[in-house]
PDB file of N, CA and C in Angstrom:
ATOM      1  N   UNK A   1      73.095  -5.524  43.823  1.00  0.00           N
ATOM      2  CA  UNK A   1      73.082  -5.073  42.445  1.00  0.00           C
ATOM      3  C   UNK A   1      72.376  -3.726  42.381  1.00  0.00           C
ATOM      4  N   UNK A   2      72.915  -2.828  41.171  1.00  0.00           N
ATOM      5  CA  UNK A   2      72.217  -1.592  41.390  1.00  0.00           C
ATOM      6  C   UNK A   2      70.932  -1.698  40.997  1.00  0.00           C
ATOM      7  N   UNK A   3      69.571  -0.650  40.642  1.00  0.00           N
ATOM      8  CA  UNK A   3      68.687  -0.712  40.696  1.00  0.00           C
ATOM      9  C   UNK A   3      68.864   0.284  39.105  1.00  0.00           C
ATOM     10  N   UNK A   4      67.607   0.105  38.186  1.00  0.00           N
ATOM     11  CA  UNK A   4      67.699   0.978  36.557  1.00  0.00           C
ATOM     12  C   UNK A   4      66.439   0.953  36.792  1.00  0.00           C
ATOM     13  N   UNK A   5      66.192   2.309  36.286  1.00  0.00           N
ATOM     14  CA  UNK A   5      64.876   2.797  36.151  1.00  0.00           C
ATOM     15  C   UNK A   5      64.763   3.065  34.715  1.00  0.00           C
ATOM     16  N   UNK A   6      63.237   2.671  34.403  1.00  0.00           N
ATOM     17  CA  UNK A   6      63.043   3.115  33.157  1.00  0.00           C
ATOM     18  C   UNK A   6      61.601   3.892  33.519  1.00  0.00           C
ATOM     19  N   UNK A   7      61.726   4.701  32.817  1.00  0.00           N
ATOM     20  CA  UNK A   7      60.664   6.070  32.502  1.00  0.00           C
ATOM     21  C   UNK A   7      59.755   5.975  32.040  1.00  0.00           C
ATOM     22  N   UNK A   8      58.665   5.634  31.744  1.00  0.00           N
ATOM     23  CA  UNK A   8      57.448   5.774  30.807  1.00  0.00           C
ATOM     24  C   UNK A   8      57.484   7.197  30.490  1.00  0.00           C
ATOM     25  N   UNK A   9      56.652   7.504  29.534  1.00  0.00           N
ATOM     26  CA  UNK A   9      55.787   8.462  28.989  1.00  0.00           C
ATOM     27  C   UNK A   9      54.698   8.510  29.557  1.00  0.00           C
ATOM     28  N   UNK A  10      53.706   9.486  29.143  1.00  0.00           N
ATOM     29  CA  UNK A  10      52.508   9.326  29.764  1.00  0.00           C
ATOM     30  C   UNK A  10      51.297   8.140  28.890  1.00  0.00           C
ATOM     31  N   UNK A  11      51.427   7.538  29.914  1.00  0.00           N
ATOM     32  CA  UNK A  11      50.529   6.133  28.765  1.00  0.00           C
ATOM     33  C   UNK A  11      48.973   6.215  28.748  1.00  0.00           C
ATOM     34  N   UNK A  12      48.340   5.710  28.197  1.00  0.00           N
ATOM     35  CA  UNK A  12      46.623   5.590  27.759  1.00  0.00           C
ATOM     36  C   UNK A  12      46.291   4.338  28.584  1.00  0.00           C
ATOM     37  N   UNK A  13      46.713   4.073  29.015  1.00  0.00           N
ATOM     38  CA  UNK A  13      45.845   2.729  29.897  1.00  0.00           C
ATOM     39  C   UNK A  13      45.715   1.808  29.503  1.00  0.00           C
ATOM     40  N   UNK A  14      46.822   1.454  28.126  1.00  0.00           N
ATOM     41  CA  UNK A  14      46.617   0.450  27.420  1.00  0.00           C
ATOM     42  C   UNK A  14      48.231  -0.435  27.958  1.00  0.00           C
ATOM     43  N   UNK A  15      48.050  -1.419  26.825  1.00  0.00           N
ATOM     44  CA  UNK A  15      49.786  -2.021  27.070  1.00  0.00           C
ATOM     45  C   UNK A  15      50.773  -1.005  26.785  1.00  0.00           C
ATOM     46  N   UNK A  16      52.100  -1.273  27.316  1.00  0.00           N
ATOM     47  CA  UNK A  16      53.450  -0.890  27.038  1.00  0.00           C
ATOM     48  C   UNK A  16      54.566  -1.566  26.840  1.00  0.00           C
ATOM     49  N   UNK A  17      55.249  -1.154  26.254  1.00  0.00           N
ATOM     50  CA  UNK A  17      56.202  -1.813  26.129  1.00  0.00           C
ATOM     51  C   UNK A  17      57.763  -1.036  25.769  1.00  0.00           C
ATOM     52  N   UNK A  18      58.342  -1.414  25.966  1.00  0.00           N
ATOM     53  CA  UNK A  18      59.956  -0.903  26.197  1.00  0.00           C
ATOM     54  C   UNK A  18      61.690  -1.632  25.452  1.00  0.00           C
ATOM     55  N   UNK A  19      61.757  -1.073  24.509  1.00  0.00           N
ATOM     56  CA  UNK A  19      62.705  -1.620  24.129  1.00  0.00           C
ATOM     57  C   UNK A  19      64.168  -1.511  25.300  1.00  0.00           C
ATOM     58  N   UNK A  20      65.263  -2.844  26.062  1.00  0.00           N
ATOM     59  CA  UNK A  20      65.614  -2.544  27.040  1.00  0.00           C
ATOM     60  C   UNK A  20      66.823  -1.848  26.349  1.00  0.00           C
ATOM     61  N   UNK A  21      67.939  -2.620  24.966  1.00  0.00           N
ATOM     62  CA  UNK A  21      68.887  -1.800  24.842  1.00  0.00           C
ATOM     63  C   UNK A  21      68.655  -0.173  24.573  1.00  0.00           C
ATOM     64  N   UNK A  22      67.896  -0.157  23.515  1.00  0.00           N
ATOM     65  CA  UNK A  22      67.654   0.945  22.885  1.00  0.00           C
ATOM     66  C   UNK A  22      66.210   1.761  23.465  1.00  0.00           C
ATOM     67  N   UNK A  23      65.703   2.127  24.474  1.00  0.00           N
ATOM     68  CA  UNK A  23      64.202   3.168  25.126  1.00  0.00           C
ATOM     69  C   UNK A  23      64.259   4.384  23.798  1.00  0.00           C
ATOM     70  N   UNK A  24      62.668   4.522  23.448  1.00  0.00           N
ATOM     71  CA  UNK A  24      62.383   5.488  22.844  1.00  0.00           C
ATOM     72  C   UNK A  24      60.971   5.759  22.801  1.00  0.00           C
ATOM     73  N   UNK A  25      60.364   6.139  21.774  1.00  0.00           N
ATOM     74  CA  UNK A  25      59.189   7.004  22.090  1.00  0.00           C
ATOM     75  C   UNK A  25      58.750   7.225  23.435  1.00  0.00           C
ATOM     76  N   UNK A  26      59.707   8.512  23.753  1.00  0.00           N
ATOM     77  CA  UNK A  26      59.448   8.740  25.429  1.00  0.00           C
ATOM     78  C   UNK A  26      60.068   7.964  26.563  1.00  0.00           C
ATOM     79  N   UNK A  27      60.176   6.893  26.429  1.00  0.00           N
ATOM     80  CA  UNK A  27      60.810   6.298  27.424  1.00  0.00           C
ATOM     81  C   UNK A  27      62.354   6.506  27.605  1.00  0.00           C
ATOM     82  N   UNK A  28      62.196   6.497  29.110  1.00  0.00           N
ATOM     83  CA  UNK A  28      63.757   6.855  29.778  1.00  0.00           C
ATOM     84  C   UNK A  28      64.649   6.001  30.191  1.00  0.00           C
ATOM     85  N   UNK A  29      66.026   6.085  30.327  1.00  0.00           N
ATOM     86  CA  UNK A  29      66.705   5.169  31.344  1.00  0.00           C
ATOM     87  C   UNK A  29      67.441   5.754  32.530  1.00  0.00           C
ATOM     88  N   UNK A  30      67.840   5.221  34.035  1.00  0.00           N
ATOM     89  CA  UNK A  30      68.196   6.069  34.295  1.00  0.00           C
ATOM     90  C   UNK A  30      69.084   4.832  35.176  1.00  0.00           C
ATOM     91  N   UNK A  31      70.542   4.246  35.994  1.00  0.00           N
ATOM     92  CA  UNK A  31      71.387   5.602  34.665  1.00  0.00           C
ATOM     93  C   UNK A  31      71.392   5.045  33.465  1.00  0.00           C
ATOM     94  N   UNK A  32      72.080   5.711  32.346  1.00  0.00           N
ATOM     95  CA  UNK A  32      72.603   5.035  31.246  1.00  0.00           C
ATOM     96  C   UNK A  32      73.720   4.917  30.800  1.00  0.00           C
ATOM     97  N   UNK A  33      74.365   4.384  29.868  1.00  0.00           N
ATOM     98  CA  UNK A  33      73.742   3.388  28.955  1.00  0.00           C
ATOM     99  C   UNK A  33      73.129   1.988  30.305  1.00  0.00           C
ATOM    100  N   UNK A  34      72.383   0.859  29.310  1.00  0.00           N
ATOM    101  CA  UNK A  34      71.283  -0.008  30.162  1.00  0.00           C
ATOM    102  C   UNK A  34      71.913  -1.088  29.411  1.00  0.00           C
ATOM    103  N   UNK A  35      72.799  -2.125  30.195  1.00  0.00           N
ATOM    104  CA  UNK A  35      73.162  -3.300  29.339  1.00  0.00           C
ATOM    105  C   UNK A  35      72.897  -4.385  29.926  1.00  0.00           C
ATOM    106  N   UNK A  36      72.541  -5.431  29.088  1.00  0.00           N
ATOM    107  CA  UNK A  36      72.528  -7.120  30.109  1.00  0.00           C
ATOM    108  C   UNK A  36      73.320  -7.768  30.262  1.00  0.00           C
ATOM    109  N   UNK A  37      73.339  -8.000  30.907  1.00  0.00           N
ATOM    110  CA  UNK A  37      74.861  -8.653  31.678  1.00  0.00           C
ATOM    111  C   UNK A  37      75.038 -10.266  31.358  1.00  0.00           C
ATOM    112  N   UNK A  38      75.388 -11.179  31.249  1.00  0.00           N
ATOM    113  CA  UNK A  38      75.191 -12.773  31.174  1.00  0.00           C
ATOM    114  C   UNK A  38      75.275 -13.031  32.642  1.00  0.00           C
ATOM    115  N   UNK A  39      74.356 -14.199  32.885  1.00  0.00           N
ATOM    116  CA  UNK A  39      74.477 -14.467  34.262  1.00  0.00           C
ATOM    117  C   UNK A  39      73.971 -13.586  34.755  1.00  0.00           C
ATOM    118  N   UNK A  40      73.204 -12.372  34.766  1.00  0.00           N
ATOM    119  CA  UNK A  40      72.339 -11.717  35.905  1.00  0.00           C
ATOM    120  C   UNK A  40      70.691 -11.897  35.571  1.00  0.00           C
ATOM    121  N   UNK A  41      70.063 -12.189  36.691  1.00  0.00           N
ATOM    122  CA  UNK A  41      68.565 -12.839  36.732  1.00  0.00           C
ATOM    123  C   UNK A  41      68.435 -11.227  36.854  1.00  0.00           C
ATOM    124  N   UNK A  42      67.411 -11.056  36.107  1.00  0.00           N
ATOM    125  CA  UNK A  42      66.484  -9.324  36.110  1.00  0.00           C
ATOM    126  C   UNK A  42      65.246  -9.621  36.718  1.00  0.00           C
ATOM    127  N   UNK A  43      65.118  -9.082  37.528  1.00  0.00           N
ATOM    128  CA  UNK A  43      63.258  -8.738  37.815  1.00  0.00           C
ATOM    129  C   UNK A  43      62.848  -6.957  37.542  1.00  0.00           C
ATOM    130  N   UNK A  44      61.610  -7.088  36.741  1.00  0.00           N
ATOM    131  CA  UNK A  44      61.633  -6.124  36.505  1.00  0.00           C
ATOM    132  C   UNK A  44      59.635  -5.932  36.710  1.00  0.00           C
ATOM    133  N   UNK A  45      59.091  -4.962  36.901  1.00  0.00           N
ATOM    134  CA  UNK A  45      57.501  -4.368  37.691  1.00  0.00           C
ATOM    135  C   UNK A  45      57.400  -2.874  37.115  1.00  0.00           C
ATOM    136  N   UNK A  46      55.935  -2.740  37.035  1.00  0.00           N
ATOM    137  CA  UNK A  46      55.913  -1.518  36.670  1.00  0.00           C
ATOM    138  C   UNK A  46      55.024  -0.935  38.069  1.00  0.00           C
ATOM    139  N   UNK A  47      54.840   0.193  38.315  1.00  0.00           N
ATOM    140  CA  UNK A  47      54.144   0.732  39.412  1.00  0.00           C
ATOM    141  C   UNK A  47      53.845   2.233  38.798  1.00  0.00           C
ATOM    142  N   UNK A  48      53.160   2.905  39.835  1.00  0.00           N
ATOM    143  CA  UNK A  48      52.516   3.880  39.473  1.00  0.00           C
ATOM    144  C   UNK A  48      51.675   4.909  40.709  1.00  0.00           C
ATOM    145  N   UNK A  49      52.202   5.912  41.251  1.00  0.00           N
ATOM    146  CA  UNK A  49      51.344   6.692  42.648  1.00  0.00           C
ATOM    147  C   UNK A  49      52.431   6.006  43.735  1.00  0.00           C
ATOM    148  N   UNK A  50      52.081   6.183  45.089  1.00  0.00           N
ATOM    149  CA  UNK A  50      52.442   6.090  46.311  1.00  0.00           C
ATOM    150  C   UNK A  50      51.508   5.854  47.062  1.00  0.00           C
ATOM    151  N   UNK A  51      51.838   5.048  48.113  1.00  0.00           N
ATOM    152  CA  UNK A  51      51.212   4.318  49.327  1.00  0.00           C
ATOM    153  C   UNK A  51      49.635   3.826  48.938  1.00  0.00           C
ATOM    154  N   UNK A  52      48.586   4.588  49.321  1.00  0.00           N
ATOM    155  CA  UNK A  52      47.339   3.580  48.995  1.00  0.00           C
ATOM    156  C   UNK A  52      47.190   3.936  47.541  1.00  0.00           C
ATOM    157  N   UNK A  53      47.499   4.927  47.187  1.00  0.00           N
ATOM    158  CA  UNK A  53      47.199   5.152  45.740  1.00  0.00           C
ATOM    159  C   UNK A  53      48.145   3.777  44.942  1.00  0.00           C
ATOM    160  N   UNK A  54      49.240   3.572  44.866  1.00  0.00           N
ATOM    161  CA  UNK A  54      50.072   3.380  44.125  1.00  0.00           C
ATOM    162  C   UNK A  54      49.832   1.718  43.532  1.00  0.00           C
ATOM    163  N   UNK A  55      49.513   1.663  42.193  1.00  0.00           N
ATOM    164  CA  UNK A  55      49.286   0.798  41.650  1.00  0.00           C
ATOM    165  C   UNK A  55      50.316  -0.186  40.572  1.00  0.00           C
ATOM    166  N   UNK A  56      50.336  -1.786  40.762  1.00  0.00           N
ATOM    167  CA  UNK A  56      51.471  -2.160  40.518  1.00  0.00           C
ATOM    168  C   UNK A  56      51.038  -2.998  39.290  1.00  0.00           C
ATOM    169  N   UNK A  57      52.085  -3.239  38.479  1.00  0.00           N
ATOM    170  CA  UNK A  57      51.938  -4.156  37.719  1.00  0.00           C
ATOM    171  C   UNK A  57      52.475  -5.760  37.860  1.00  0.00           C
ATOM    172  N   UNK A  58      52.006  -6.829  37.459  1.00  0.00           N
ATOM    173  CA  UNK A  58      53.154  -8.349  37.317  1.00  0.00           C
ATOM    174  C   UNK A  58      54.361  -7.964  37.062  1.00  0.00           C
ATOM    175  N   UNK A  59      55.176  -8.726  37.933  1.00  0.00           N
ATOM    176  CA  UNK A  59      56.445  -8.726  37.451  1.00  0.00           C
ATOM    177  C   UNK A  59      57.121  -9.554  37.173  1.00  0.00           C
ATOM    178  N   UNK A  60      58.215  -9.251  35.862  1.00  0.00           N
ATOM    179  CA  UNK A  60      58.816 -10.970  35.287  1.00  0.00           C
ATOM    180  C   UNK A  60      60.382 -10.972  35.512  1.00  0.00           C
ATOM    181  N   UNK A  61      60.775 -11.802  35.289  1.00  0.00           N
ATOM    182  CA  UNK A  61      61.723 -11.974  35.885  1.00  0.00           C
ATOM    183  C   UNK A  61      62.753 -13.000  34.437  1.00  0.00           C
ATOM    184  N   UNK A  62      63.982 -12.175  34.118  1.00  0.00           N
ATOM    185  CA  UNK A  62      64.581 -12.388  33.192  1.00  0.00           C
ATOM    186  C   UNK A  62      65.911 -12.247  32.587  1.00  0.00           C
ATOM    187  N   UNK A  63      66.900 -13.117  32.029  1.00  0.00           N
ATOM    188  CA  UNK A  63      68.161 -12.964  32.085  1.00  0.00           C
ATOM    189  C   UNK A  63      68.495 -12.556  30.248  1.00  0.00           C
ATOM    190  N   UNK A  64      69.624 -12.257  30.302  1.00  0.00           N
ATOM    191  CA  UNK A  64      70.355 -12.274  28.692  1.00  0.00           C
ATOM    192  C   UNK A  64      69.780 -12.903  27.693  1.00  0.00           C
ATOM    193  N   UNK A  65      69.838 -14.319  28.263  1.00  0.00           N
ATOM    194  CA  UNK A  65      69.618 -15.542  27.363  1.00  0.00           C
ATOM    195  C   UNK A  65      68.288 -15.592  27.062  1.00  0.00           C
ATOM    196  N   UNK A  66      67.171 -15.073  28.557  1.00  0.00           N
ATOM    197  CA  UNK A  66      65.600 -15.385  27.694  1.00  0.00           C
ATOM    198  C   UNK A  66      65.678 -14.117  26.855  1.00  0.00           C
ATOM    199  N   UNK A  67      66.134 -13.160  26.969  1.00  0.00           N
ATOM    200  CA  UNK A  67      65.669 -12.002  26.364  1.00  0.00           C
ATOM    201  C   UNK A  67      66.126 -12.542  24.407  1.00  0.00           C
ATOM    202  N   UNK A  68      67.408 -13.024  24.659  1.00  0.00           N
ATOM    203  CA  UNK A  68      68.163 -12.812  22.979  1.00  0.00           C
ATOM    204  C   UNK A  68      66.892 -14.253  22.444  1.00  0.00           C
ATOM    205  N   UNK A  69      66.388 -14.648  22.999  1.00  0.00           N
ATOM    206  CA  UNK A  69      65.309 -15.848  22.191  1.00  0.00           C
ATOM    207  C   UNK A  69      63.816 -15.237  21.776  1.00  0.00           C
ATOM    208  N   UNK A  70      63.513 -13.554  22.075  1.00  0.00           N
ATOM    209  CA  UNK A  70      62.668 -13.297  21.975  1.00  0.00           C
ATOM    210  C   UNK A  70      62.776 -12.816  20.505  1.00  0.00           C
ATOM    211  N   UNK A  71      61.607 -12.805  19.581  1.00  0.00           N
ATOM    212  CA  UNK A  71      61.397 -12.277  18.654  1.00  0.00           C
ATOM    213  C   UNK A  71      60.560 -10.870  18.110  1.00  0.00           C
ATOM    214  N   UNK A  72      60.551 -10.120  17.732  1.00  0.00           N
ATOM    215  CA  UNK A  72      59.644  -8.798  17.458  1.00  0.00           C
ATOM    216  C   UNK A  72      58.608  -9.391  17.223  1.00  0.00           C
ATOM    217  N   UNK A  73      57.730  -8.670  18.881  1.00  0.00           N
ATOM    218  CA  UNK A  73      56.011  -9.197  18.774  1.00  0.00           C
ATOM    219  C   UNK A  73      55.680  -9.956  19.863  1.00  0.00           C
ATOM    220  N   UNK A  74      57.024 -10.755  19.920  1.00  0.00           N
ATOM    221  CA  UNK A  74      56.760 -11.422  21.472  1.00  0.00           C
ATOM    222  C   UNK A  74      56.933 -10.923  22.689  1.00  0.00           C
ATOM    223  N   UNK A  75      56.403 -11.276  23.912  1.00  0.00           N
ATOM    224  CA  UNK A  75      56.383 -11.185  25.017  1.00  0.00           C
ATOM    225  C   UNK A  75      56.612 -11.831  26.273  1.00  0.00           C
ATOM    226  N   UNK A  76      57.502 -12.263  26.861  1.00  0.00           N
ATOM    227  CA  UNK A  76      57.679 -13.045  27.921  1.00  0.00           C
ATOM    228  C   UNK A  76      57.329 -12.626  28.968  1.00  0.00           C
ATOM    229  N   UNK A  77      56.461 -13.872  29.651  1.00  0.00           N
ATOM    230  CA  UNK A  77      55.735 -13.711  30.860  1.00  0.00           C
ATOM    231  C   UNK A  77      55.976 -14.637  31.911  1.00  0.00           C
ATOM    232  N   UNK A  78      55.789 -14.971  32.922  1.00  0.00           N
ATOM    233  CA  UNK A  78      55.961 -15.889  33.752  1.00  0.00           C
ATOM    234  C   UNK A  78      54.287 -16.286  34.518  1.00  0.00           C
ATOM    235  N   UNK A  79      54.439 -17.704  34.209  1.00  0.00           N
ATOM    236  CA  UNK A  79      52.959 -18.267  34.908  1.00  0.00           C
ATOM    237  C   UNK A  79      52.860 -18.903  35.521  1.00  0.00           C
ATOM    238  N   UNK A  80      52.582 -19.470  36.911  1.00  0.00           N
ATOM    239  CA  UNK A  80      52.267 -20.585  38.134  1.00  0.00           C
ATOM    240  C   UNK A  80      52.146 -22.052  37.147  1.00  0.00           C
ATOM    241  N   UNK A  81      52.555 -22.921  37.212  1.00  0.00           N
ATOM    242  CA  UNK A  81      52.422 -23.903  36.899  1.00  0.00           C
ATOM    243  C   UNK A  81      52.324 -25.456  37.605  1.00  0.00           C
ATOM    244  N   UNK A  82      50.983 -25.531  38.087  1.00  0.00           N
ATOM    245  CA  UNK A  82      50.336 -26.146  38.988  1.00  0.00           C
ATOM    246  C   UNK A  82      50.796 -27.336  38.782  1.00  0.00           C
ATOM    247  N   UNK A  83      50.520 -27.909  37.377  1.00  0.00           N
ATOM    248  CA  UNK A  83      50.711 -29.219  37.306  1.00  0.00           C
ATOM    249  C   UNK A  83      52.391 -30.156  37.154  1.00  0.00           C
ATOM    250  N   UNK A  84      53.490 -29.078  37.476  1.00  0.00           N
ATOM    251  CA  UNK A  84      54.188 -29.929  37.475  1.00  0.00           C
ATOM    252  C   UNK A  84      54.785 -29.775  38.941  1.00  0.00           C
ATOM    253  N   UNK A  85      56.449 -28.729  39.072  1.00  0.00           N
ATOM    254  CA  UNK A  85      56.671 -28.683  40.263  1.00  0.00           C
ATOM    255  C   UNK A  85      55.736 -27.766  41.146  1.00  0.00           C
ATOM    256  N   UNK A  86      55.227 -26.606  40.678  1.00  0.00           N
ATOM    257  CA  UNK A  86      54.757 -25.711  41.167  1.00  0.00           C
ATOM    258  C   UNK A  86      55.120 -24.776  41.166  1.00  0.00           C
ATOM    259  N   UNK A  87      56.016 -24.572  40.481  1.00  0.00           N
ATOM    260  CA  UNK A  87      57.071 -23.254  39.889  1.00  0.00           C
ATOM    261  C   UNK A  87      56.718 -22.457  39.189  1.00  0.00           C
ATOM    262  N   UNK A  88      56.858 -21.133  39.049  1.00  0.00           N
ATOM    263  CA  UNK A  88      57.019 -19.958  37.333  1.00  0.00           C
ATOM    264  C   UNK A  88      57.311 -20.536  36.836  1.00  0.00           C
ATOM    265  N   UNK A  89      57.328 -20.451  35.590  1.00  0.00           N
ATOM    266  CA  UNK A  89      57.851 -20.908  34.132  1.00  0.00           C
ATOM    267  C   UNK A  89      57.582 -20.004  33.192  1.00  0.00           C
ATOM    268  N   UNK A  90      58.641 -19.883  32.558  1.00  0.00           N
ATOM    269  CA  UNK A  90      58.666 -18.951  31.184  1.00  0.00           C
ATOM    270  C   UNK A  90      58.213 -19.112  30.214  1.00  0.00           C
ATOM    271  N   UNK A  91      56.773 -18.246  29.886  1.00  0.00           N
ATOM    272  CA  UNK A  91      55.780 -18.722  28.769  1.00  0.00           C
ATOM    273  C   UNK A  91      56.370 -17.269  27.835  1.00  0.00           C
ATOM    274  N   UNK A  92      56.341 -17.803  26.072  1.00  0.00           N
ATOM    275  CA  UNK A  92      56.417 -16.604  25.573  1.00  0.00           C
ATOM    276  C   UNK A  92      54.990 -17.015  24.613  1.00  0.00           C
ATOM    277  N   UNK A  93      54.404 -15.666  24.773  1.00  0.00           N
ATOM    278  CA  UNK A  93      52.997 -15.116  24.155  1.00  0.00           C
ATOM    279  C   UNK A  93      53.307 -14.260  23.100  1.00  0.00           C
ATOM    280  N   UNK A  94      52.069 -13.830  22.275  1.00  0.00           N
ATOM    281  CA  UNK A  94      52.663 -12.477  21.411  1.00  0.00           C
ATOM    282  C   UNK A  94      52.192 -11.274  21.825  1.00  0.00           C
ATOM    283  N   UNK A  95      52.387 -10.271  21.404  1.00  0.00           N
ATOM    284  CA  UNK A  95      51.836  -9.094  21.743  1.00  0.00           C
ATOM    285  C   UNK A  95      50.476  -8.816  21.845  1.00  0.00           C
ATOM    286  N   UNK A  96      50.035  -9.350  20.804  1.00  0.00           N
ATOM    287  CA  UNK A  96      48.539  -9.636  20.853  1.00  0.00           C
ATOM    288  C   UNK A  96      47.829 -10.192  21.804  1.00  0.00           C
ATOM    289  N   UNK A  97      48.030 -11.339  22.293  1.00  0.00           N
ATOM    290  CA  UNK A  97      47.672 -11.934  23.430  1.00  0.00           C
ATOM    291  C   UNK A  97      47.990 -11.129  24.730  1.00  0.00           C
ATOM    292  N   UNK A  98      48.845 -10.780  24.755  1.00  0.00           N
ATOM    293  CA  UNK A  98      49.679  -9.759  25.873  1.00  0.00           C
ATOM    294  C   UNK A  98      48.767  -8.930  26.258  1.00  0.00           C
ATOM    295  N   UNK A  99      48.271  -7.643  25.162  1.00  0.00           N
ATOM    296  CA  UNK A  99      47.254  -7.660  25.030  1.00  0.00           C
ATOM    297  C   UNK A  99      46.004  -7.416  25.587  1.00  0.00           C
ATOM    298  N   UNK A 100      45.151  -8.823  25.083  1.00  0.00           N
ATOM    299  CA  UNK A 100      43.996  -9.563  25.380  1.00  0.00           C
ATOM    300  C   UNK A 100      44.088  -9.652  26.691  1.00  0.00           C
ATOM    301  N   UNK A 101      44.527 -10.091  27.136  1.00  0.00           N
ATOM    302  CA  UNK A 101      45.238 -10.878  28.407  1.00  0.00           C
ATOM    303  C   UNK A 101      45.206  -9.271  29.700  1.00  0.00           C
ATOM    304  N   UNK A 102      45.830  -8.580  29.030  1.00  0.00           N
ATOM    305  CA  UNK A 102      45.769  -7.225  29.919  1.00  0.00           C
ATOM    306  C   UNK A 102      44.607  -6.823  29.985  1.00  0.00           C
ATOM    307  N   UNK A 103      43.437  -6.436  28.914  1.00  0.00           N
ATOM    308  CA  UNK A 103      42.135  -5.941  29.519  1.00  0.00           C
ATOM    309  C   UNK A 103      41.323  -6.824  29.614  1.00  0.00           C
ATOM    310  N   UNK A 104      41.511  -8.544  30.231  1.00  0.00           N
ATOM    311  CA  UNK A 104      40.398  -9.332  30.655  1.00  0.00           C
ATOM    312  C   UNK A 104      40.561  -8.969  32.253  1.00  0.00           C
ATOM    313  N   UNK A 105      39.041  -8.964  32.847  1.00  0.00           N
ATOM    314  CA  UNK A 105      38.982  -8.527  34.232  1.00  0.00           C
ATOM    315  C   UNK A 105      39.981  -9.385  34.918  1.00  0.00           C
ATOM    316  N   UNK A 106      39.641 -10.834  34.909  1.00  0.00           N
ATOM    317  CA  UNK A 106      40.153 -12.240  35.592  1.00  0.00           C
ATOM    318  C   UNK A 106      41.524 -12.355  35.470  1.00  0.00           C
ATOM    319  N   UNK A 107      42.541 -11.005  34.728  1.00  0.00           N
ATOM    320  CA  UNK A 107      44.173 -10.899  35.231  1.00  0.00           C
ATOM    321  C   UNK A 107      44.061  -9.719  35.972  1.00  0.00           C
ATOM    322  N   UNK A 108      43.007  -9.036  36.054  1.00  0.00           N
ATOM    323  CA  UNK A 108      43.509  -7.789  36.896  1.00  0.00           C
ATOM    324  C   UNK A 108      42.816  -7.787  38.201  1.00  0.00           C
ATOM    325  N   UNK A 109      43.957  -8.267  39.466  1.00  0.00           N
ATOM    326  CA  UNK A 109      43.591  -8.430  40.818  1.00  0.00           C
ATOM    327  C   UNK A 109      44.019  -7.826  41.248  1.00  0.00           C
TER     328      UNK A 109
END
């Protein structure tokens, strides 16, 4: 499958976020147009620099169907889930939490 890049802007060190049909304030696509396909699993990471510098973000992993269940504000994430099979599982949070969640030390390893 091909590979789509999306562009940031120059960000503040805070959260981001990216609308996938429609990228704007600053954000790029490359190529374009950027469509979801049914039936294709997305993984998608953010990164940043090269080799020892280069710093990565979580990455989630997501199709058509989780995306069209999301609502403005929410956020889908994927979390280890010990207590059943031991699998990811698709948690949706809100932005807010998203968030929270980004500048507590104990997510950033």
């Amino acid at each position: 499958m091909d590979d789509v890049d999306f562009i940031a802007p120059s960000l503040d060190g805070q959260s981001a976020s990216v609308r996938l049909e429609a990228p704007n304030d600053g954000w790029t696509v490359e190529p374009k147009p950027f469509e979801l396909r049914p039936g294709v699993l997305y993984n998608a990471f953010g990164y940043q620099g090269r080799g020892y510098d280069q710093v990565n973000t979580n990455g989630v992993s997501f199709s058509a169907d989780s995306v069209a269940t999301l609502k403005p504000g929410s956020v889908l994430v994927q979390r280890y889930d010990e207590s059943s099979s031991g699998d990811w599982v698709d948690v949706v949070i809100t932005r807010e939490e998203f968030d929270r969640q980004g500048q507590d030390p104990t997510n950033c390893q």
